[in-house]
Protein backbone atom coordinates (compact mmCIF):
# COMPACT_ATOMS: atom_id res chain seq x y z
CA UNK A 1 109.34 105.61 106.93
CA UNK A 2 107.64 107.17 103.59
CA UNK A 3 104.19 106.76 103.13
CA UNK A 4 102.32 106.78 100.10
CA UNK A 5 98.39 108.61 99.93
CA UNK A 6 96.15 107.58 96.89
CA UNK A 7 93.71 110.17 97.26
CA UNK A 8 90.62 110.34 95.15
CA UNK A 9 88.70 113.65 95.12
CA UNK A 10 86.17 115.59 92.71
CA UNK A 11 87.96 117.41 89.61
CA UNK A 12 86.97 120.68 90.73
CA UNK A 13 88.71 120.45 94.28
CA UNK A 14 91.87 119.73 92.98
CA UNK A 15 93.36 123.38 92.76
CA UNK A 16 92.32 124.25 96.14
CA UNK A 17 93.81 121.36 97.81
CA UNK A 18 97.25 121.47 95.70
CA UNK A 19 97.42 124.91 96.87
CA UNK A 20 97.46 123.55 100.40
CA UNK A 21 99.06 120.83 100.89
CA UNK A 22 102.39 122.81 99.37
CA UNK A 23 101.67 125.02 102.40
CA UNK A 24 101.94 121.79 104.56
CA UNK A 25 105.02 120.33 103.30
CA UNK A 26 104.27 118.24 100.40
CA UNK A 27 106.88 118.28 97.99
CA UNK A 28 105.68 116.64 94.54
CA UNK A 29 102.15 114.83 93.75
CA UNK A 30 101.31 112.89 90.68
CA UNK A 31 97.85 113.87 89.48
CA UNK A 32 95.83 111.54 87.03
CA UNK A 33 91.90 111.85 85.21
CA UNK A 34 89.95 108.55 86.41
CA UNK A 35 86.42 107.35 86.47
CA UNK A 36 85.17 105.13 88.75
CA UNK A 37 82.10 104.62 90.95
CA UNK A 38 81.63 103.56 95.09
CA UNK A 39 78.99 102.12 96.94
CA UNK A 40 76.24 104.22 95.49
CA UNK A 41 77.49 102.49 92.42
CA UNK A 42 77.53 106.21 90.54
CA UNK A 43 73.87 107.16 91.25
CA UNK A 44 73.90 110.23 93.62
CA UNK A 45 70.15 110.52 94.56
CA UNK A 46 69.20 107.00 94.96
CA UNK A 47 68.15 106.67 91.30
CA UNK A 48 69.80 103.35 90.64
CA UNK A 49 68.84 100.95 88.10
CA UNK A 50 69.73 97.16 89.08
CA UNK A 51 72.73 95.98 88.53
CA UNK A 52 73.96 99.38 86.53
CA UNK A 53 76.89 100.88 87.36
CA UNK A 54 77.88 104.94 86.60
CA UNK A 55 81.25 105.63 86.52
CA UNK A 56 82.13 109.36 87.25
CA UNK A 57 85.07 111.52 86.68
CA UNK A 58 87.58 111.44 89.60
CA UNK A 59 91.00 112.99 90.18
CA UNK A 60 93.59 110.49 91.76
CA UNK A 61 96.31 112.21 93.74
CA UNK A 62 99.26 110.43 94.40
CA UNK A 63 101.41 111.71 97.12
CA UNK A 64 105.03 110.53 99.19
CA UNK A 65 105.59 111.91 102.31
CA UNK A 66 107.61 111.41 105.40
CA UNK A 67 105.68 109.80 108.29
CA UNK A 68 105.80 112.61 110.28
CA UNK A 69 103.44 114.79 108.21
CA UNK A 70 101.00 112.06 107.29
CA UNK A 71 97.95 113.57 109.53
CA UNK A 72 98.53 116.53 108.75
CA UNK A 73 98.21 115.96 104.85
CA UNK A 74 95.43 113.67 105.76
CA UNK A 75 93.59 116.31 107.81
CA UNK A 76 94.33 118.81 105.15
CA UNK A 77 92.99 116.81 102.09
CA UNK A 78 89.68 115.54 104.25
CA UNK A 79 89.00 119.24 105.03
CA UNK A 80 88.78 120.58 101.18
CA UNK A 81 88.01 117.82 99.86
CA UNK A 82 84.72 117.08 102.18
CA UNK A 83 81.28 117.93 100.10
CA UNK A 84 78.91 116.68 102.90
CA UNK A 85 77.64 114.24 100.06
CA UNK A 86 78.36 111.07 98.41
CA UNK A 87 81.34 110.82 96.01
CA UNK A 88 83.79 113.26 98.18
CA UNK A 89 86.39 111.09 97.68
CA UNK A 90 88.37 108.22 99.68
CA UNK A 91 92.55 108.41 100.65
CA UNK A 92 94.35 105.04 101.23
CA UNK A 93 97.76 105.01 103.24
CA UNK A 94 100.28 102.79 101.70
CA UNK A 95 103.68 102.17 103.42
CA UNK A 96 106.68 102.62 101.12
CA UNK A 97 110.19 100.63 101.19
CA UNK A 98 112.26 102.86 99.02
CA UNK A 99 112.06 105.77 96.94
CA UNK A 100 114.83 106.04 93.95
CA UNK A 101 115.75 109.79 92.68
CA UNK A 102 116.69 108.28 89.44
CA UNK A 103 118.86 110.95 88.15
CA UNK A 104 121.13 111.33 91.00
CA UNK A 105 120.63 107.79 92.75
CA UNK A 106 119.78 108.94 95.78
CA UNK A 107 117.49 106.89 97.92
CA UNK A 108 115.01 107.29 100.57
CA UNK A 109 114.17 110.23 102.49
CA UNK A 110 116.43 112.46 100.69
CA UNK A 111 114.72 111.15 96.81
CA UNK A 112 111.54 113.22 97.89
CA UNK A 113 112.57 116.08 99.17
């Protein structure tokens, strides 16, 4: 079974972690710019207005891997990523059907390696 990590992390962890989790097996990763805020609703020291939000400048990771590397991706990613503050980041674990290698067909396992 693939599964799929949406990873959200701060911009400037991003090279660091890449690095890394080729080390541990991880083949490809799509890497997008997005804002968004959490529970502190953007405000980092408490400051926050009523009903304001702050949205602040994420980098979403999105990563396929076989099952069998999951925790270790997972363990890897929590370990750079982790700023002992709020904002570090969150990862969400998506099961996958089917993957499609569109230029040679080939489906599965075998389309993300």
């Amino acid at each position: 079974m693939l599964r799929k990590l949406e990873c959200f992390i701060q911009p400037f962890k991003l090279d660091e972690i890449k690095d890394a989790l080729f080390e541990v097996g991880v083949e490809g990763m799509s890497v997008s710019e997005v804002r968004g805020f959490g529970k502190q609703r953007g405000y980092i020291n408490g400051g926050r207005p009523n009903r304001q939000v702050k949205f602040l400048p994420k980098i979403k990771m999105e990563i396929v891997v076989e099952e069998d590397i999951v925790d270790n991706v997972i363990k890897t990613i929590v370990k750079l990523a982790k700023t002992g503050e709020f904002g570090s980041g969150k990862i969400f674990v998506i099961p996958v059907e089917d993957a499609i290698r569109i230029r040679t067909e080939e489906a599965g396992k075998s389309a993300i390696i």
